[in-house]
PDB file of N, CA and C in Angstrom:
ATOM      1  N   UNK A   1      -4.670  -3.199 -60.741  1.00  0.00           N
ATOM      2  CA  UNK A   1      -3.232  -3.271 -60.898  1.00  0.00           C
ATOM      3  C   UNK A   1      -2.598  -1.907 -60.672  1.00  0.00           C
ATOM      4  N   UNK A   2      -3.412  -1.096 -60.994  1.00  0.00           N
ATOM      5  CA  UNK A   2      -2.609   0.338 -61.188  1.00  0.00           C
ATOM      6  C   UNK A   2      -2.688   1.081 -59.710  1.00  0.00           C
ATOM      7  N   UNK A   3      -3.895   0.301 -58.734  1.00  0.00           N
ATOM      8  CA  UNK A   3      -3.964   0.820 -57.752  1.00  0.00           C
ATOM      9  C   UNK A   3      -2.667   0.235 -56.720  1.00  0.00           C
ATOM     10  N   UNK A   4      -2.772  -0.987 -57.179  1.00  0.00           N
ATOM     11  CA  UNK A   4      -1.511  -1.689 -55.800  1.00  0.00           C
ATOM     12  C   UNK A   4       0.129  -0.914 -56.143  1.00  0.00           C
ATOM     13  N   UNK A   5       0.032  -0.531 -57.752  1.00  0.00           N
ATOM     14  CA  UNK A   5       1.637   0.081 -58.022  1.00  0.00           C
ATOM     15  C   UNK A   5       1.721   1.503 -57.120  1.00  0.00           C
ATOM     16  N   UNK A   6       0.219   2.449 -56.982  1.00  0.00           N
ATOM     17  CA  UNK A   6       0.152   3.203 -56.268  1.00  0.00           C
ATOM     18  C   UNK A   6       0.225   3.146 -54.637  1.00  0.00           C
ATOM     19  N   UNK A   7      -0.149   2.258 -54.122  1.00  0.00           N
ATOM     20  CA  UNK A   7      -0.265   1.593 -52.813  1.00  0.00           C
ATOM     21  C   UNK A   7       1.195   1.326 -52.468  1.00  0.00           C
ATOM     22  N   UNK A   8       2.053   0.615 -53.420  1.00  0.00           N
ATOM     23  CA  UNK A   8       3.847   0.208 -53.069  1.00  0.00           C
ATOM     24  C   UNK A   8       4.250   1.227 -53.188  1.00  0.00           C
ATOM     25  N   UNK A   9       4.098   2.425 -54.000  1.00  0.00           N
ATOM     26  CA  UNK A   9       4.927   4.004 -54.495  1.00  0.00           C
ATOM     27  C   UNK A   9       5.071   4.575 -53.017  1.00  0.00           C
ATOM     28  N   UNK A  10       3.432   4.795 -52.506  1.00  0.00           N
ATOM     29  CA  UNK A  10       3.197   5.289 -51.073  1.00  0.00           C
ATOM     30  C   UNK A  10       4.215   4.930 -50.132  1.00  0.00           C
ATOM     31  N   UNK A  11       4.136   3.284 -50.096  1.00  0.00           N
ATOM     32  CA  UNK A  11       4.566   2.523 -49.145  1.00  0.00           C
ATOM     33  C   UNK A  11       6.251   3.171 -48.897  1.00  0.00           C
ATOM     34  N   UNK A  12       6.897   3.190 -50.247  1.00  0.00           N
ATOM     35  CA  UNK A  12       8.502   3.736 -50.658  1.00  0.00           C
ATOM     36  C   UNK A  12       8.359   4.753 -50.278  1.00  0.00           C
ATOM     37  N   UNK A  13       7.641   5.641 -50.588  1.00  0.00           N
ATOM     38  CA  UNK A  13       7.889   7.303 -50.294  1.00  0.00           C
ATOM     39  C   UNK A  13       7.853   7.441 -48.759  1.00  0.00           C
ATOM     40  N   UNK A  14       7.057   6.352 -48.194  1.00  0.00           N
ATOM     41  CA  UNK A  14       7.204   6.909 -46.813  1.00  0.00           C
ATOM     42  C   UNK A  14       8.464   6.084 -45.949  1.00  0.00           C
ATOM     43  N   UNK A  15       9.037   5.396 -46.480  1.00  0.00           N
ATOM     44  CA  UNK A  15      10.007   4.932 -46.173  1.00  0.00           C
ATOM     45  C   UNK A  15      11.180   5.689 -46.197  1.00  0.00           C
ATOM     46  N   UNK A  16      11.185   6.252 -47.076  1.00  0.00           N
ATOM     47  CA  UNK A  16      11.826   7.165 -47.735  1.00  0.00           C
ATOM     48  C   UNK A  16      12.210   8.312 -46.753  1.00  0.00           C
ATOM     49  N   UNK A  17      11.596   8.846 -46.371  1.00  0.00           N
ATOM     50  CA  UNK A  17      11.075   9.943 -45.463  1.00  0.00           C
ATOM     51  C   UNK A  17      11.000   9.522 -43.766  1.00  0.00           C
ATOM     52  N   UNK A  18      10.928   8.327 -43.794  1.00  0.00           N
ATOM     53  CA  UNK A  18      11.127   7.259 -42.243  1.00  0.00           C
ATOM     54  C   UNK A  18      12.573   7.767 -41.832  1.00  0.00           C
ATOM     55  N   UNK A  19      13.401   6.971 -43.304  1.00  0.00           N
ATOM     56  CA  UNK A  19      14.796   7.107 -43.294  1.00  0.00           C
ATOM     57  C   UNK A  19      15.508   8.268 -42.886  1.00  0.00           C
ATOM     58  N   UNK A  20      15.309   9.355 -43.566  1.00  0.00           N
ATOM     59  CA  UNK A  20      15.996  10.329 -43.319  1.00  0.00           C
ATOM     60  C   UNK A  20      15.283  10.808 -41.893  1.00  0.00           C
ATOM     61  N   UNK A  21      14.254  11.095 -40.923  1.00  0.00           N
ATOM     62  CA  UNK A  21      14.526  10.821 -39.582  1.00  0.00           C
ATOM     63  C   UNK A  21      15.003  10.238 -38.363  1.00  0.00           C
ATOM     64  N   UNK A  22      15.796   9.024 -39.259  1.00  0.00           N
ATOM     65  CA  UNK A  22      16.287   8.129 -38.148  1.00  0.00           C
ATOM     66  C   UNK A  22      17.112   8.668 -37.537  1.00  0.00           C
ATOM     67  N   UNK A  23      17.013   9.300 -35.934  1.00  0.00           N
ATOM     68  CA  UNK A  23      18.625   9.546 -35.803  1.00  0.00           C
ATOM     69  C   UNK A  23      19.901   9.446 -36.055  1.00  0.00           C
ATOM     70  N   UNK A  24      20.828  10.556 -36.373  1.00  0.00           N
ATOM     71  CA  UNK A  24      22.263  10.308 -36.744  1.00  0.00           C
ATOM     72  C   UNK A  24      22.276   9.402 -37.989  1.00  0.00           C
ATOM     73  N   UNK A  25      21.797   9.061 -38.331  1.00  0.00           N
ATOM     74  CA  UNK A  25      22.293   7.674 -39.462  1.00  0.00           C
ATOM     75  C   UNK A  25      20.871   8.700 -40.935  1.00  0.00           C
ATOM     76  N   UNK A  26      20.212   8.753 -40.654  1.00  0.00           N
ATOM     77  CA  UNK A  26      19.232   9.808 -41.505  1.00  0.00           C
ATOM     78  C   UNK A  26      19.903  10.712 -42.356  1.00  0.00           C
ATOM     79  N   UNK A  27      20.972  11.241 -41.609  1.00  0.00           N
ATOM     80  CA  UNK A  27      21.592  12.900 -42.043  1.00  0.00           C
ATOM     81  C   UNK A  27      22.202  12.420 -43.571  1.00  0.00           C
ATOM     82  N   UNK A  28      23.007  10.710 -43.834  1.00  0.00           N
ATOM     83  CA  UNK A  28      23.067  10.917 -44.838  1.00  0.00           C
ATOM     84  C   UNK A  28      22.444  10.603 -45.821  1.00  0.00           C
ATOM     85  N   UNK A  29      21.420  10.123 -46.328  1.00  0.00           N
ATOM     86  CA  UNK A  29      20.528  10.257 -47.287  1.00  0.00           C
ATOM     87  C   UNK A  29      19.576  11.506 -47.525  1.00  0.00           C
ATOM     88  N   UNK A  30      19.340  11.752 -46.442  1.00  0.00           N
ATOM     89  CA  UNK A  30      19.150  13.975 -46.320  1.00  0.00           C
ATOM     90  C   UNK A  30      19.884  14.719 -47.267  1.00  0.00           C
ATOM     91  N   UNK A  31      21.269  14.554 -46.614  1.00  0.00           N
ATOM     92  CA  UNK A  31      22.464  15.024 -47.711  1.00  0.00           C
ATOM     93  C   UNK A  31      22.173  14.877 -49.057  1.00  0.00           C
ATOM     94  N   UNK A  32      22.345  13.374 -49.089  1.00  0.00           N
ATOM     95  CA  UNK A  32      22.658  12.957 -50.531  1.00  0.00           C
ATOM     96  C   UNK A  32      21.411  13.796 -51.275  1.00  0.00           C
ATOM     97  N   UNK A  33      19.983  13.782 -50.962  1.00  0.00           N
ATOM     98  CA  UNK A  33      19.062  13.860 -51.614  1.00  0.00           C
ATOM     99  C   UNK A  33      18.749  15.705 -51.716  1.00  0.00           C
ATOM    100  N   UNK A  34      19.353  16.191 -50.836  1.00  0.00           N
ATOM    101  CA  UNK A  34      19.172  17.690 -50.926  1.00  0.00           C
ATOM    102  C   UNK A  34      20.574  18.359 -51.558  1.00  0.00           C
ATOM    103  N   UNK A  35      21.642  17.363 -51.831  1.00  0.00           N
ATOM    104  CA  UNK A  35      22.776  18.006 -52.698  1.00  0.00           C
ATOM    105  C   UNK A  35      22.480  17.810 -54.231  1.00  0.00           C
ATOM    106  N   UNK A  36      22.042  16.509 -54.427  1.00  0.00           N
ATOM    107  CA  UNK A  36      21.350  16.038 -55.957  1.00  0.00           C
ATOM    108  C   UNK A  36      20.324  16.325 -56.321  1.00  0.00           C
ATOM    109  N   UNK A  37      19.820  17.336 -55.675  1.00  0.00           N
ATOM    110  CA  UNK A  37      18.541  18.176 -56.141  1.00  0.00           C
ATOM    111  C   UNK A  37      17.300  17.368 -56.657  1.00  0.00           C
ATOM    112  N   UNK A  38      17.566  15.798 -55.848  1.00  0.00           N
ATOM    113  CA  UNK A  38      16.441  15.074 -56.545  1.00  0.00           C
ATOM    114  C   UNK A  38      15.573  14.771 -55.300  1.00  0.00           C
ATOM    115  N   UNK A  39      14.034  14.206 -55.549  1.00  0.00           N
ATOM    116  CA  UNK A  39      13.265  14.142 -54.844  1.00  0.00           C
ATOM    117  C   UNK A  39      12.163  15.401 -55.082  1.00  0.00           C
ATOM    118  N   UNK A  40      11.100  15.038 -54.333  1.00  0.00           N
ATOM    119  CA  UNK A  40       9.549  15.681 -54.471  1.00  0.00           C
ATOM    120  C   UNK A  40       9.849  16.759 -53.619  1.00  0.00           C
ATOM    121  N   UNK A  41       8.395  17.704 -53.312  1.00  0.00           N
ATOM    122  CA  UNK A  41       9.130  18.734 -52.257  1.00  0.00           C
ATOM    123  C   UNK A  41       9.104  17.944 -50.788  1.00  0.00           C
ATOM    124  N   UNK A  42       8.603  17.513 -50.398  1.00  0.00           N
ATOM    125  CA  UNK A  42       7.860  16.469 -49.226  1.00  0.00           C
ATOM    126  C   UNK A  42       9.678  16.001 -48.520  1.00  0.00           C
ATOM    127  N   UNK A  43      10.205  15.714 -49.695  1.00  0.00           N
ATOM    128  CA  UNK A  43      11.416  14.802 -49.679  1.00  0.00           C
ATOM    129  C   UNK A  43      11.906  16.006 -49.125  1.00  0.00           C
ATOM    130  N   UNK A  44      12.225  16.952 -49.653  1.00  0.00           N
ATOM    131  CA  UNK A  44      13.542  17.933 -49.595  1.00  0.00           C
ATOM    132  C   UNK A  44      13.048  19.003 -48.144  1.00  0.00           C
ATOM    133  N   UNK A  45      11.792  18.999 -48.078  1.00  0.00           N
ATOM    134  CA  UNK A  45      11.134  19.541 -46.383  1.00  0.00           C
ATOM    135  C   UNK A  45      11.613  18.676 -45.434  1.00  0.00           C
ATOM    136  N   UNK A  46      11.330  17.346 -45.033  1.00  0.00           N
ATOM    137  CA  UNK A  46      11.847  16.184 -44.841  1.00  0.00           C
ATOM    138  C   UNK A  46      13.604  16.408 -44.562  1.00  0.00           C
ATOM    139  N   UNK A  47      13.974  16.552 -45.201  1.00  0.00           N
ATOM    140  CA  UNK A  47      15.680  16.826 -45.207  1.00  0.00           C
ATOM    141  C   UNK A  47      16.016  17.403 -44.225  1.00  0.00           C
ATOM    142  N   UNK A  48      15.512  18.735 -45.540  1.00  0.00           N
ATOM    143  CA  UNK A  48      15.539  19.755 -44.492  1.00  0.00           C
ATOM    144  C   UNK A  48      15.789  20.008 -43.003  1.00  0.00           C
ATOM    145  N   UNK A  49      14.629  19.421 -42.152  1.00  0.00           N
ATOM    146  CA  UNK A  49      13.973  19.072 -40.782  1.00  0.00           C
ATOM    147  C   UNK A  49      14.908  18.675 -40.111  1.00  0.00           C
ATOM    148  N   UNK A  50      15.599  17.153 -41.109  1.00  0.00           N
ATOM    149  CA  UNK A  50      16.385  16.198 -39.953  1.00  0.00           C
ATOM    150  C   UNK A  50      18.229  16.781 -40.112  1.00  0.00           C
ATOM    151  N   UNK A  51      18.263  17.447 -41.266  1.00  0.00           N
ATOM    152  CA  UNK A  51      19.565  18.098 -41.372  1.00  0.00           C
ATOM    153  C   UNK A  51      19.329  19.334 -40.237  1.00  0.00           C
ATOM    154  N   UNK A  52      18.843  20.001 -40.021  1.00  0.00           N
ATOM    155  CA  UNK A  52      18.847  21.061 -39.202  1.00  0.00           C
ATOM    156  C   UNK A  52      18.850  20.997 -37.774  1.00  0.00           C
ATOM    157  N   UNK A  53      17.557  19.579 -37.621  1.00  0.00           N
ATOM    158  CA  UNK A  53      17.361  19.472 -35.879  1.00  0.00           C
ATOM    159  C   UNK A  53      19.080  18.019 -35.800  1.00  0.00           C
ATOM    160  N   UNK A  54      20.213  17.500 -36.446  1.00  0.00           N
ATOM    161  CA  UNK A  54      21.026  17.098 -36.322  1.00  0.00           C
ATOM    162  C   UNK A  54      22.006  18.302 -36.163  1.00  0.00           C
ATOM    163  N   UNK A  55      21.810  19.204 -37.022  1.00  0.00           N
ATOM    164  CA  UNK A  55      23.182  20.159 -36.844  1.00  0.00           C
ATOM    165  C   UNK A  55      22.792  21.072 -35.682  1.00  0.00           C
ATOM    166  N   UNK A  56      21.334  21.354 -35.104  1.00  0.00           N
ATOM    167  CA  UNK A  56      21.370  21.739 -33.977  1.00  0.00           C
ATOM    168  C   UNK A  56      22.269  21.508 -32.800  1.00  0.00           C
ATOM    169  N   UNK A  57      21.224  19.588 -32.587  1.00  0.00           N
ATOM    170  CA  UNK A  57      21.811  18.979 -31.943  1.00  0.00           C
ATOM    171  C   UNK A  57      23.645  18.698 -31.507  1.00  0.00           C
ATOM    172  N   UNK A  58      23.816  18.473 -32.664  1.00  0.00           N
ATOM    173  CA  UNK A  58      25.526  18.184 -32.303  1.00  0.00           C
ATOM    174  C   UNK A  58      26.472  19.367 -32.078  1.00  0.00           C
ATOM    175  N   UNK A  59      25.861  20.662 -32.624  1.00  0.00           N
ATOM    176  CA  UNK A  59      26.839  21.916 -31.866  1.00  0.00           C
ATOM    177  C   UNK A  59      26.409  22.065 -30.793  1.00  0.00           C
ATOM    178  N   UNK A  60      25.355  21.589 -30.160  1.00  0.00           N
ATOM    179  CA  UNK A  60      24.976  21.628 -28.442  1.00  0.00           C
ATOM    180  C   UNK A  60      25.295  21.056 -27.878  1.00  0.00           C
ATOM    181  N   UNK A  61      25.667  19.816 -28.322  1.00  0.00           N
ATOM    182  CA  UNK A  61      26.157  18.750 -27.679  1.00  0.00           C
ATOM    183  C   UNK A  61      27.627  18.726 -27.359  1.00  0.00           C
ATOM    184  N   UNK A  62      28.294  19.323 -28.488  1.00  0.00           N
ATOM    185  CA  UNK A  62      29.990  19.631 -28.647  1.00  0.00           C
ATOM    186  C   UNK A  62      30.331  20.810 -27.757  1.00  0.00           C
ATOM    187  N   UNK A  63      29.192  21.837 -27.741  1.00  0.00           N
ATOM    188  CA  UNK A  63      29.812  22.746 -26.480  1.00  0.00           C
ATOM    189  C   UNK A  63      29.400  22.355 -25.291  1.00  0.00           C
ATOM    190  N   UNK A  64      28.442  21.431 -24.784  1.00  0.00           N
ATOM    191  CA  UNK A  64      28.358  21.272 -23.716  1.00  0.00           C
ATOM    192  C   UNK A  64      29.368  20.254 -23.296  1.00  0.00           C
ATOM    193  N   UNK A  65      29.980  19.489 -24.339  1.00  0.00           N
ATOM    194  CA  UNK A  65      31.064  19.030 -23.568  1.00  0.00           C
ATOM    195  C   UNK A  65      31.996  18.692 -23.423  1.00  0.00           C
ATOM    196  N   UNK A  66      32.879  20.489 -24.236  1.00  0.00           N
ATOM    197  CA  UNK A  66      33.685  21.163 -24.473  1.00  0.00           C
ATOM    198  C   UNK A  66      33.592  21.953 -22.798  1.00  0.00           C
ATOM    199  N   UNK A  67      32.224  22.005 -22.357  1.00  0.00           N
ATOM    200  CA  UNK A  67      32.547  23.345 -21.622  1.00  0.00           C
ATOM    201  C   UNK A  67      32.774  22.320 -20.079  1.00  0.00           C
ATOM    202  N   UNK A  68      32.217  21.431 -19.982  1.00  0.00           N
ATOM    203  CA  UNK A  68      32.248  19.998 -19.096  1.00  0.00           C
ATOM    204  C   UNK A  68      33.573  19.873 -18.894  1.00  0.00           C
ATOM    205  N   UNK A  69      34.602  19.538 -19.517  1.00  0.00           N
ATOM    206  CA  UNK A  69      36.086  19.516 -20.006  1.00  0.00           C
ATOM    207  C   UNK A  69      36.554  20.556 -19.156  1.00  0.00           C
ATOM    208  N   UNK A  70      35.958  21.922 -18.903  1.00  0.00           N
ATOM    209  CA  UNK A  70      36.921  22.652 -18.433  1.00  0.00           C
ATOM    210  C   UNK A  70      36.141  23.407 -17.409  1.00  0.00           C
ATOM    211  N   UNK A  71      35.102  22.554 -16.646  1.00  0.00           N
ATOM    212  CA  UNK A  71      34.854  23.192 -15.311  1.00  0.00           C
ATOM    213  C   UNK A  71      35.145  22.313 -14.363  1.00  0.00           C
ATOM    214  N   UNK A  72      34.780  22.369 -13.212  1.00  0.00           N
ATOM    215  CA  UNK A  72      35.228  21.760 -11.912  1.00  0.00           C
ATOM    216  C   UNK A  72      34.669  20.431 -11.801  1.00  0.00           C
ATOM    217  N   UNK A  73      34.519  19.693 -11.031  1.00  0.00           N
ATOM    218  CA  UNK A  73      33.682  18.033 -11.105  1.00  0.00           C
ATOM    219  C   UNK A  73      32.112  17.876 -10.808  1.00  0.00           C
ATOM    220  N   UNK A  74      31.537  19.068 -10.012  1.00  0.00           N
ATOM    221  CA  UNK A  74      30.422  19.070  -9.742  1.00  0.00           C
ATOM    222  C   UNK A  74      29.639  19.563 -10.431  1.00  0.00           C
ATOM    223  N   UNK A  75      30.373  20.709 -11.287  1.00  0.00           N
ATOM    224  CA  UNK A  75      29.419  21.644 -11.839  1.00  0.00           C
ATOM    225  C   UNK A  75      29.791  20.197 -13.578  1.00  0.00           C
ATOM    226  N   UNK A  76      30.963  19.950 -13.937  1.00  0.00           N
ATOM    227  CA  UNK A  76      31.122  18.867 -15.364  1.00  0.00           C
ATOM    228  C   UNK A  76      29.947  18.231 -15.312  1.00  0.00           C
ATOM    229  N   UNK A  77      29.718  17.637 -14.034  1.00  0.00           N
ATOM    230  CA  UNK A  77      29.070  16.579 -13.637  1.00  0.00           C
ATOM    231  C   UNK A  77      27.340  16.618 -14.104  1.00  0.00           C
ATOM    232  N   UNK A  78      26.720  18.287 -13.559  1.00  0.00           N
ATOM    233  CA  UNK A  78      25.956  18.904 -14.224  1.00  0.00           C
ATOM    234  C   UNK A  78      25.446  19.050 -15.913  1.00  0.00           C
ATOM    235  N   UNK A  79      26.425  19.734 -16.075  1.00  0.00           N
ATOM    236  CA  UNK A  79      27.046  20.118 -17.718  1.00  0.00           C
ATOM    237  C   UNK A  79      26.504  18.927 -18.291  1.00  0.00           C
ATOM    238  N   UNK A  80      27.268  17.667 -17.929  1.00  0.00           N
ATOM    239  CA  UNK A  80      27.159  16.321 -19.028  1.00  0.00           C
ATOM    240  C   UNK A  80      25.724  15.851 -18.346  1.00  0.00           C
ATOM    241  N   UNK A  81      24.507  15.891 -17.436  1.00  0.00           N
ATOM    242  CA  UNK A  81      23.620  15.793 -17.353  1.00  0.00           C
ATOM    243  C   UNK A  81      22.131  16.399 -18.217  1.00  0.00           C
ATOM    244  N   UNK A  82      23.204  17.705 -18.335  1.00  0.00           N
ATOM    245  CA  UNK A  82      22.202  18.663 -19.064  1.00  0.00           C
ATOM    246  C   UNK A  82      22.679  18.023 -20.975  1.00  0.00           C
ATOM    247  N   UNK A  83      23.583  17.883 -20.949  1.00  0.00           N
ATOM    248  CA  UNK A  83      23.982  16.843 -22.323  1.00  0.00           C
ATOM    249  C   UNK A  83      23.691  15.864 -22.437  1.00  0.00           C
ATOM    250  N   UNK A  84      23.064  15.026 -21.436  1.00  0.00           N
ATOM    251  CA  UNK A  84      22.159  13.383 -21.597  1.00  0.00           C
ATOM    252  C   UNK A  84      20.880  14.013 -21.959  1.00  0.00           C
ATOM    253  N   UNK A  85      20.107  14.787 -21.141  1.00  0.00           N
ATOM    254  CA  UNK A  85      18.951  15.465 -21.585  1.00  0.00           C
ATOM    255  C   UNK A  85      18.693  16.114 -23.183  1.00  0.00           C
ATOM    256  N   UNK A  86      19.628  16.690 -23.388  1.00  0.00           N
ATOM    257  CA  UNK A  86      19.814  17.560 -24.455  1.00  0.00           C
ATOM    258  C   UNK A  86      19.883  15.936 -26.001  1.00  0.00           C
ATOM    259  N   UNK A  87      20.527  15.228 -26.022  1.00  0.00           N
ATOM    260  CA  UNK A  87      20.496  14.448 -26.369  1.00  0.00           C
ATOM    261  C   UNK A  87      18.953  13.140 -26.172  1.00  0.00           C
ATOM    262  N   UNK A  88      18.561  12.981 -25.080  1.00  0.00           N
ATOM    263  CA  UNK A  88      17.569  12.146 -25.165  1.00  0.00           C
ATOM    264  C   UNK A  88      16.247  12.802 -25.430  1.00  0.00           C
ATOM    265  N   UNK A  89      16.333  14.329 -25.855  1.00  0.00           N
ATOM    266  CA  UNK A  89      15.230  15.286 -26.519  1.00  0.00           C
ATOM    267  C   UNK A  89      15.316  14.918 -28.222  1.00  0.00           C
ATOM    268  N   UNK A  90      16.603  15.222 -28.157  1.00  0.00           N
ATOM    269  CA  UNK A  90      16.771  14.685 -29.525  1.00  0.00           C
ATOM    270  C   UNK A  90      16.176  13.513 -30.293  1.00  0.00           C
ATOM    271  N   UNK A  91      16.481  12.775 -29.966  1.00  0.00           N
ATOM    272  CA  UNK A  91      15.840  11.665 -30.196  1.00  0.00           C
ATOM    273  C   UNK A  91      14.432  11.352 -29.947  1.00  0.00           C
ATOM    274  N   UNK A  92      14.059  11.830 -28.950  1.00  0.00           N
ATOM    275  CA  UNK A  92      12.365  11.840 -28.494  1.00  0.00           C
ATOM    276  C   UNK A  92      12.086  13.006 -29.620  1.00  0.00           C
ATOM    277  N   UNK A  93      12.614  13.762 -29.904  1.00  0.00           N
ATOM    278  CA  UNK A  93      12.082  14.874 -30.773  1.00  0.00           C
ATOM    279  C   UNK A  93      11.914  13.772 -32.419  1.00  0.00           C
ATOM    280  N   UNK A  94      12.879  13.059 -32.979  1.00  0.00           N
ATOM    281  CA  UNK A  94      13.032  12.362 -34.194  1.00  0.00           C
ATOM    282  C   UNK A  94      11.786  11.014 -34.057  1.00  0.00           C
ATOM    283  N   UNK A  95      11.324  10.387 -33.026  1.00  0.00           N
ATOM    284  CA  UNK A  95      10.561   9.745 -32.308  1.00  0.00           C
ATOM    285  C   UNK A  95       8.732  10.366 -33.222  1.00  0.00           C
ATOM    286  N   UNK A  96       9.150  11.565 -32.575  1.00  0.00           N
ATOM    287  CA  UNK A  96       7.741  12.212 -32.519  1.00  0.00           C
ATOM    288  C   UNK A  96       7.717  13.083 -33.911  1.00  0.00           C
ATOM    289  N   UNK A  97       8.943  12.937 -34.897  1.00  0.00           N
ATOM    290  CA  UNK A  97       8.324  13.541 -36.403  1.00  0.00           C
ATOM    291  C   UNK A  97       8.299  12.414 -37.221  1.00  0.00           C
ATOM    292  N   UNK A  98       8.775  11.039 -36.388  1.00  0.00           N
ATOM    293  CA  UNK A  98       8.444  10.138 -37.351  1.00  0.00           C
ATOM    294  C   UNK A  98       6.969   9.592 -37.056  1.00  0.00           C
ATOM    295  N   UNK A  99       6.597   9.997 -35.943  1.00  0.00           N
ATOM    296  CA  UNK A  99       4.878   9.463 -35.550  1.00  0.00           C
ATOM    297  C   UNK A  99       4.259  10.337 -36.247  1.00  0.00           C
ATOM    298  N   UNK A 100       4.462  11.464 -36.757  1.00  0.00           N
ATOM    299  CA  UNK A 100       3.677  12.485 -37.501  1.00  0.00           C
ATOM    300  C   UNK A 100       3.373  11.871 -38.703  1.00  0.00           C
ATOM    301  N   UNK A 101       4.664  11.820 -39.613  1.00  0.00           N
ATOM    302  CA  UNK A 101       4.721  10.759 -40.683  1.00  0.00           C
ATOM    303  C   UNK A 101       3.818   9.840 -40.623  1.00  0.00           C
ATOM    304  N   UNK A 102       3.782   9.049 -40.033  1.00  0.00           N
ATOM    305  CA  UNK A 102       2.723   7.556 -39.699  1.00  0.00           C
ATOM    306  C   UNK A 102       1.786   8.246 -39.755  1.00  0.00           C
ATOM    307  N   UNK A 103       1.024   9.486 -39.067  1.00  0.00           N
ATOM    308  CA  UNK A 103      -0.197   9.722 -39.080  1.00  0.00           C
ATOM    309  C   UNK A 103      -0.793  10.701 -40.629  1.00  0.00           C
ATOM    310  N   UNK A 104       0.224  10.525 -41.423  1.00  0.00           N
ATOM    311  CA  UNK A 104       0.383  11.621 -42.693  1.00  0.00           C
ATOM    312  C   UNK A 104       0.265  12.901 -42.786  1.00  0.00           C
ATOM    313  N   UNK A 105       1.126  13.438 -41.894  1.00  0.00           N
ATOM    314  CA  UNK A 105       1.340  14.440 -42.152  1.00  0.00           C
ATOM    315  C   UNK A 105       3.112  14.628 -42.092  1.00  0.00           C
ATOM    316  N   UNK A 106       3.123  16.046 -43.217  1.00  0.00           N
ATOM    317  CA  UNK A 106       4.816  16.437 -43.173  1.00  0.00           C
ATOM    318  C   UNK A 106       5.491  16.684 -41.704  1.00  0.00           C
ATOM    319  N   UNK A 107       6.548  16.048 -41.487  1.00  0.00           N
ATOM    320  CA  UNK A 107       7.094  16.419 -40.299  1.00  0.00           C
ATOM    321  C   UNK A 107       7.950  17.861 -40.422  1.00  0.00           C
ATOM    322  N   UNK A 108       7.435  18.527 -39.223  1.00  0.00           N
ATOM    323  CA  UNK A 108       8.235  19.946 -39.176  1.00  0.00           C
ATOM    324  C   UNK A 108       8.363  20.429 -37.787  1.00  0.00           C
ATOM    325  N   UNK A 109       9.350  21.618 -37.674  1.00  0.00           N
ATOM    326  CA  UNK A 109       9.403  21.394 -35.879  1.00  0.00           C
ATOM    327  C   UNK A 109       8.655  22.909 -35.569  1.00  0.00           C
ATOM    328  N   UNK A 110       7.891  23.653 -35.929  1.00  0.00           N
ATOM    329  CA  UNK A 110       7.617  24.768 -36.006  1.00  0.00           C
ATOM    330  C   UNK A 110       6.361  25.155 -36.346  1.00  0.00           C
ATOM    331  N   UNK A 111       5.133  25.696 -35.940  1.00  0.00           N
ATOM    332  CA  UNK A 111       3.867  25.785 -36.379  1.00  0.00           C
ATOM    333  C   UNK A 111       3.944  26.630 -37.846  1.00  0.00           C
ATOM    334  N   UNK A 112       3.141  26.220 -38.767  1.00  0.00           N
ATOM    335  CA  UNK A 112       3.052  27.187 -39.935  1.00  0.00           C
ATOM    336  C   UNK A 112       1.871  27.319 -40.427  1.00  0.00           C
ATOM    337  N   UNK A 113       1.744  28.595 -41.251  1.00  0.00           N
ATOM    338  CA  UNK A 113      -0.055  28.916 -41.469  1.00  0.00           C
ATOM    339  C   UNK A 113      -0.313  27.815 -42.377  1.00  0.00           C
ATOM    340  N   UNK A 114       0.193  27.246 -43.261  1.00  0.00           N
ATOM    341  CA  UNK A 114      -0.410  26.017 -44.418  1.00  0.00           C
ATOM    342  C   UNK A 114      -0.560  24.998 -44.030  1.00  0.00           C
ATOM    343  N   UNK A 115      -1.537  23.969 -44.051  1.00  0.00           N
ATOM    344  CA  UNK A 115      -1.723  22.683 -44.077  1.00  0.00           C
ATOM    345  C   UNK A 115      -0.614  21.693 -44.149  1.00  0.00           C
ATOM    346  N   UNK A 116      -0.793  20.946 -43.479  1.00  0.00           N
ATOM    347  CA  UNK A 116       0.923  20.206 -43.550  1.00  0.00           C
ATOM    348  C   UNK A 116       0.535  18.755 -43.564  1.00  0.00           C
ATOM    349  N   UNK A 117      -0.818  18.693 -44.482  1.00  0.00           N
ATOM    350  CA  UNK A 117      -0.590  17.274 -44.841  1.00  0.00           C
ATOM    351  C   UNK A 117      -0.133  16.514 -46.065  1.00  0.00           C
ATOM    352  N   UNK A 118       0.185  15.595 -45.907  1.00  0.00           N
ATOM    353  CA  UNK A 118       1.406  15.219 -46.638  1.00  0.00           C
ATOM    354  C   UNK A 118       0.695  15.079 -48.417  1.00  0.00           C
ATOM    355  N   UNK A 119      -0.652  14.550 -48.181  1.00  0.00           N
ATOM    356  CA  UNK A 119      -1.706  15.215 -49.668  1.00  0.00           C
ATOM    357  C   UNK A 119      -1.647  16.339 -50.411  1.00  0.00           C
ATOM    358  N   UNK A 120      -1.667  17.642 -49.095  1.00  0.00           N
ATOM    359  CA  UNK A 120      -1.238  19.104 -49.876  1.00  0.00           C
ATOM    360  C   UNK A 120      -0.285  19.119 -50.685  1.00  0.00           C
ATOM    361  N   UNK A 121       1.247  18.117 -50.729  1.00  0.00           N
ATOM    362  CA  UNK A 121       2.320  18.617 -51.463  1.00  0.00           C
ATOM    363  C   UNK A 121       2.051  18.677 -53.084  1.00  0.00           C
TER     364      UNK A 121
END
């Protein structure tokens, strides 16, 4: 009995942590959970990750096409190409820290000297 309550806890926590990578729609339970100071550390690394690679994303996205807006048609034309790209990284990037997850380990976008499996926390 005590093992299956452990087995569903897992199951939540990684859901948990699914969630807040989902593109765009993630950022707010990130929020919520890194303003209310609640959650494990796993949770608040997790946040972390998808709050940062979102606020990347969308000031790159806003100047590229801010700057699209005010060049000529060939070169806009460019600009908002390099902003489909820039955007479908994004997402291939949220893609590939939620496959990390699945394979248990913490998702992060950056090599680090500690172990980053999701057991260590």
């Amino acid at each position: 009995m005590n093992n299956r309550h452990s087995v569903s806890e897992a199951q939540e926590q990684y859901w948990q942590l699914w969630i807040y990578l989902l593109p765009i729609a993630g950022i707010i339970p990130a929020i919520w959970t890194l303003s209310r100071k609640k959650g494990n550390t796993r949770q608040q690394k997790v946040s972390r990750v998808a709050i940062n690679l979102l606020l990347t994303w969308s000031s790159a996205y806003i100047l590229l096409l801010l700057s699209a807006d005010r060049t000529s048609d060939l070169l806009a034309f460019r600009v908002l190409y390099a902003n489909a790209l820039l955007t479908t990284g994004y997402f291939l990037t949220c893609l590939w820290l939620m496959t990390r997850l699945k394979a248990g380990k913490i998702p992060h976008l950056f090599v680090s000297d500690k172990s980053s499996k999701v057991s260590d926390c």
